[in-house]
Protein backbone atom coordinates (compact mmCIF):
# COMPACT_ATOMS: atom_id res chain seq x y z
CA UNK A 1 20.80 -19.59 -2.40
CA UNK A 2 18.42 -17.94 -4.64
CA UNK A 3 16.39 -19.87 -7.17
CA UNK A 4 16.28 -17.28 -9.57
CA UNK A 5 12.90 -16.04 -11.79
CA UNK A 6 11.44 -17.38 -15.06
CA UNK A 7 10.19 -14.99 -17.48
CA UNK A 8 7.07 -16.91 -19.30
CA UNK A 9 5.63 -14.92 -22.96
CA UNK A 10 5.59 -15.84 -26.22
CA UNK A 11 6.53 -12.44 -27.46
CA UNK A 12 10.23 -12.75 -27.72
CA UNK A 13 10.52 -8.95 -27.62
CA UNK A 14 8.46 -8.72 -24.22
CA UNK A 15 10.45 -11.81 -22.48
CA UNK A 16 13.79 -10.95 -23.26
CA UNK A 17 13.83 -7.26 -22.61
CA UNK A 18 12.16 -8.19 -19.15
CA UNK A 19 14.54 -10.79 -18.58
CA UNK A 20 17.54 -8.81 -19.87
CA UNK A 21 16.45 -5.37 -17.70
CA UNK A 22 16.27 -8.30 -14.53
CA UNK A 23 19.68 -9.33 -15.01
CA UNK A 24 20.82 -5.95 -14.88
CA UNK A 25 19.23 -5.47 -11.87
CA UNK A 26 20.84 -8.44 -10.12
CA UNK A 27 18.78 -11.22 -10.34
CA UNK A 28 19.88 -14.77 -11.46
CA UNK A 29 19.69 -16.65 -12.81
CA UNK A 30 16.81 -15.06 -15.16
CA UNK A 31 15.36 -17.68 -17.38
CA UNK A 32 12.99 -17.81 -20.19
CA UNK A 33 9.93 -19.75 -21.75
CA UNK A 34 7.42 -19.28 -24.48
CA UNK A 35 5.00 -21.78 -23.77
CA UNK A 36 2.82 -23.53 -20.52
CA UNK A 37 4.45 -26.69 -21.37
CA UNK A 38 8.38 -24.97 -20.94
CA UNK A 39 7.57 -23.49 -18.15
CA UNK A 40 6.46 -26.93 -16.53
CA UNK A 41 9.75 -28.28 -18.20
CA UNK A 42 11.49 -25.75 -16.99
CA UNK A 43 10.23 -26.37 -13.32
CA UNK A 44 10.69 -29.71 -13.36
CA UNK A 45 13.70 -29.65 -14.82
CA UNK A 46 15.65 -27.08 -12.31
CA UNK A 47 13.53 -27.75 -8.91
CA UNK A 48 11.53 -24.24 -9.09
CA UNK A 49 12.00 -20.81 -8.77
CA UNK A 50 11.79 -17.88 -6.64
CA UNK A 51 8.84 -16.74 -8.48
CA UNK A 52 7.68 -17.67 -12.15
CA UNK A 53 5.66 -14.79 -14.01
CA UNK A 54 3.27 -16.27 -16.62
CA UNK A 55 1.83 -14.43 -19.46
CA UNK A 56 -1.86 -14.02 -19.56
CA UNK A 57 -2.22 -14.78 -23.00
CA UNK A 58 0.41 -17.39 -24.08
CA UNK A 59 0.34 -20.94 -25.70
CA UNK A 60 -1.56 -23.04 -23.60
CA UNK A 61 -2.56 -21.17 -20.37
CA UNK A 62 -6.14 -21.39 -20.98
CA UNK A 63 -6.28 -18.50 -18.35
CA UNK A 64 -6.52 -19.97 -14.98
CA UNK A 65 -6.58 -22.97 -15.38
CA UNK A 66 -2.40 -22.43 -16.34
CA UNK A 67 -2.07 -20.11 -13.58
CA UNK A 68 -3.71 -23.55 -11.34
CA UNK A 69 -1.31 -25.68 -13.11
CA UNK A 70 1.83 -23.59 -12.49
CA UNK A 71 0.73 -23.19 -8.73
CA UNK A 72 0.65 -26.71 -8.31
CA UNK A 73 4.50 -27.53 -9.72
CA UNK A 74 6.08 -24.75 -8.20
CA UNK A 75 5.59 -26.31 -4.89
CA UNK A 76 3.83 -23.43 -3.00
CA UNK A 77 6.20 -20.78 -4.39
CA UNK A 78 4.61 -17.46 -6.30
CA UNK A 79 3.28 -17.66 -9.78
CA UNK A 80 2.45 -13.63 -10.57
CA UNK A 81 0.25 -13.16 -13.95
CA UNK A 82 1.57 -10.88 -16.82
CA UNK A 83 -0.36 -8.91 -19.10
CA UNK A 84 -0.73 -6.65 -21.77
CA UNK A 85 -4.89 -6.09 -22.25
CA UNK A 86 -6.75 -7.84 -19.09
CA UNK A 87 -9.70 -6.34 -17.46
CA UNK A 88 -9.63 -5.32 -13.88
CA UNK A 89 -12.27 -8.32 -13.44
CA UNK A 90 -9.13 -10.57 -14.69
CA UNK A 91 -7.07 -8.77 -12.66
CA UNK A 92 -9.38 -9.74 -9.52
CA UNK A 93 -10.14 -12.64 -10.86
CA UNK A 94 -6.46 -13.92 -11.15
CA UNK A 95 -5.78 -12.88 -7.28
CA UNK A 96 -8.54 -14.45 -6.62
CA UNK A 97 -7.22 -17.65 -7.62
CA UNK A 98 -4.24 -17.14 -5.67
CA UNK A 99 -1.38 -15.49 -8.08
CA UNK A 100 0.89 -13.83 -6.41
CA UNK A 101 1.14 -10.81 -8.47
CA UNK A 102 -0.83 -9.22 -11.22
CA UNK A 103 1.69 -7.46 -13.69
CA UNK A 104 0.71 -5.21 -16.51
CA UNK A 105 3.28 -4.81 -19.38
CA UNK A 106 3.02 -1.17 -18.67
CA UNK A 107 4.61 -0.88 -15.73
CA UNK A 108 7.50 1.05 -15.44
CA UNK A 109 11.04 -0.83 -15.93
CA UNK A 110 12.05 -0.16 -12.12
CA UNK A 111 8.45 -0.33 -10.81
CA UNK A 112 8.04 -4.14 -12.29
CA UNK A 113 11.73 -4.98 -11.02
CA UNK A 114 10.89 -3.57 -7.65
CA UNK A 115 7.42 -5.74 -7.60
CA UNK A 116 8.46 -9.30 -8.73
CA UNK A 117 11.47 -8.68 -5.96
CA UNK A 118 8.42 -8.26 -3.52
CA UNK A 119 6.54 -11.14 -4.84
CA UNK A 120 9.85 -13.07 -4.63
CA UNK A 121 9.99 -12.51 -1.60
CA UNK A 122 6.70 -13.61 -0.75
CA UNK A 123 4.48 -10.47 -0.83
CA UNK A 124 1.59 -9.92 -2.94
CA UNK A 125 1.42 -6.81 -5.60
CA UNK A 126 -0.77 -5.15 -7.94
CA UNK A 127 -1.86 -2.18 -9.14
CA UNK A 128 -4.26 -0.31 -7.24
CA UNK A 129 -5.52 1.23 -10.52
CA UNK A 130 -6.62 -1.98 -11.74
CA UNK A 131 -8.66 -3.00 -8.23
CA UNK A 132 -11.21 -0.80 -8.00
CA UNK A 133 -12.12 2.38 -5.40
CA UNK A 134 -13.34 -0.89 -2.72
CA UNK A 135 -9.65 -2.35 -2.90
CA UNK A 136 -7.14 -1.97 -0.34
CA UNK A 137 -3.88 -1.69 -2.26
CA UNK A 138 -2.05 -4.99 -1.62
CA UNK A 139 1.32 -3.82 -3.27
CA UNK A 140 4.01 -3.72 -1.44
CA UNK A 141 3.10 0.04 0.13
CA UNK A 142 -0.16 -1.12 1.74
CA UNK A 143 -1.75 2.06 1.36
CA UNK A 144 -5.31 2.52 2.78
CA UNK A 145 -8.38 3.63 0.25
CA UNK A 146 -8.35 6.93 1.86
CA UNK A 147 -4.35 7.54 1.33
CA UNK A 148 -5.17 6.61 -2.08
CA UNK A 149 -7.33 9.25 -2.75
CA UNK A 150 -4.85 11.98 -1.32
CA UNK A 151 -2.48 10.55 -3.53
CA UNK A 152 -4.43 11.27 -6.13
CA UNK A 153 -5.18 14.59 -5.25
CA UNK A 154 -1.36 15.10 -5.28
CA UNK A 155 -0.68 13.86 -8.53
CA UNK A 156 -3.37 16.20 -9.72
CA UNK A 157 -1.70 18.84 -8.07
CA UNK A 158 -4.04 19.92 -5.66
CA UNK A 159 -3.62 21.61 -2.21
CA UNK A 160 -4.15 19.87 0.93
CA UNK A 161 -7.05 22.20 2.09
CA UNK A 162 -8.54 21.46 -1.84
CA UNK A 163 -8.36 17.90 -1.03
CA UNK A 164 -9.93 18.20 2.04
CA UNK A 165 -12.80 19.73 0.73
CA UNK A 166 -12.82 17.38 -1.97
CA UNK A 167 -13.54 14.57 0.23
CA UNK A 168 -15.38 16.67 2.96
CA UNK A 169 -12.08 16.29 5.50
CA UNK A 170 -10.22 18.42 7.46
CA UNK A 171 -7.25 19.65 6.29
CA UNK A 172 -4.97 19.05 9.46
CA UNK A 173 -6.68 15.15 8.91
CA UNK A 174 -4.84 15.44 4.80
CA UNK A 175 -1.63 16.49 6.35
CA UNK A 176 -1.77 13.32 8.57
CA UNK A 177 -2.68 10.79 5.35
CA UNK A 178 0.20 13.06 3.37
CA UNK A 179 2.60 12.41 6.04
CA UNK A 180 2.00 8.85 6.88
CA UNK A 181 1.97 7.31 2.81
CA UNK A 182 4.94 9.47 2.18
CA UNK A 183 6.71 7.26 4.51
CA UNK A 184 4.85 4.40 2.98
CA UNK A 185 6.32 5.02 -0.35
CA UNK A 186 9.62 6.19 0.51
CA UNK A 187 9.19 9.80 -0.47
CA UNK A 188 10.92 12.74 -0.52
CA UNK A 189 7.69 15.37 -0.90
CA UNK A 190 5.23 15.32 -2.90
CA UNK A 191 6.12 15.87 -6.09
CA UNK A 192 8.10 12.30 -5.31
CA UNK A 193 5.50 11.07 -4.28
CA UNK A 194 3.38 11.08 -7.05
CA UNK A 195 6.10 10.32 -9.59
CA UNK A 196 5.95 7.19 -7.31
CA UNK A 197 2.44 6.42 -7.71
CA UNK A 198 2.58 6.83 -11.56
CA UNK A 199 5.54 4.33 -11.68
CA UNK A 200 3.35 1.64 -9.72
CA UNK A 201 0.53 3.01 -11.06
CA UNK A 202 -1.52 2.86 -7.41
CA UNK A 203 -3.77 5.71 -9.21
């Protein structure tokens, strides 16, 4: 049986559209909190959830050391980070400290239902744009640094044999990356592909 996700911000707006947009998707239950001390009520109260997603920024996180303190009642289920304004060092730094997920209130309706059912499910996810041209994406595509820059080349619309010269390749070597993260993602082509990578923002 599922244990269902709790939404934690203290923005009402933010919260309850998330929540709302979740139900809609199928999960339940969806709950809600505003605070670090309701979410710990919350835990305690219903045994823990499938994953709770904590605001950055809200009544009493005092940044990690909220993320820590979630962590520890959820039992060793996944506590992803929300955010509207953090720094790809918070991003890191937040990983780092073993959340699950890093979330940015930017991403795409679909793209942040589709991630906190992968963190759910007990995969990791963030965006690749936030990690840095050393990260390996650990979304839930698992693209490699060098299928990340022909994805980007894509979404700029370039040609494979401008890509390759781009990065000094050859171009039968682009074709290979093009074909292997377009199975990674799920795509169609390419154009799908990139409207992909701008919904999960991976560049």
């Amino acid at each position: 049986m599922a244990l269902g996700v709790l939404i934690a911000d203290d923005h009402d707006l933010v919260r309850d559209t998330i929540a709302a947009f979740l139900r809609g998707q199928g999960f339940a239950p969806v709950d809600v909190a505003a605070s670090l001390p309701e979410v710990l009520d919350r835990i305690a109260a219903t045994g823990g959830y499938d994953l709770v997603v904590l605001d950055y920024q809200m009544p009493g996180m005092n940044g990690l050391d909220g993320l820590a303190r979630v962590r520890a009642a959820a039992g060793g289920r996944p506590v992803a980070i929300l955010s509207g304004s953090a720094s790809r060092e918070v991003a890191e730094a937040t990983l780092r400290a073993g959340a699950a997920g890093f979330l940015p209130k930017t991403l795409a309706a679909q793209a942040m239902a589709a991630a906190i059912r992968v963190m759910a499910a007990g995969e990791s996810f963030a965006p690749f744009s936030l990690l840095g041209s050393e990260a390996v994406d650990s979304g839930p595509f698992n693209l490699t640094r060098r299928e990340i820059e022909v994805l980007r080349g894509i979404c700029n619309g370039k040609s494979n044999k401008e890509i390759a010269r781009d990065h000094d390749l050859q171009e039968v070597t682009v074709k290979l990356h093009v074909k292997t993260l377009s199975r990674k993602l799920g795509a169609k082509n390419r154009t799908h592909a990139a409207m992909i990578a701008r919904d999960y923002q991976l560049v």
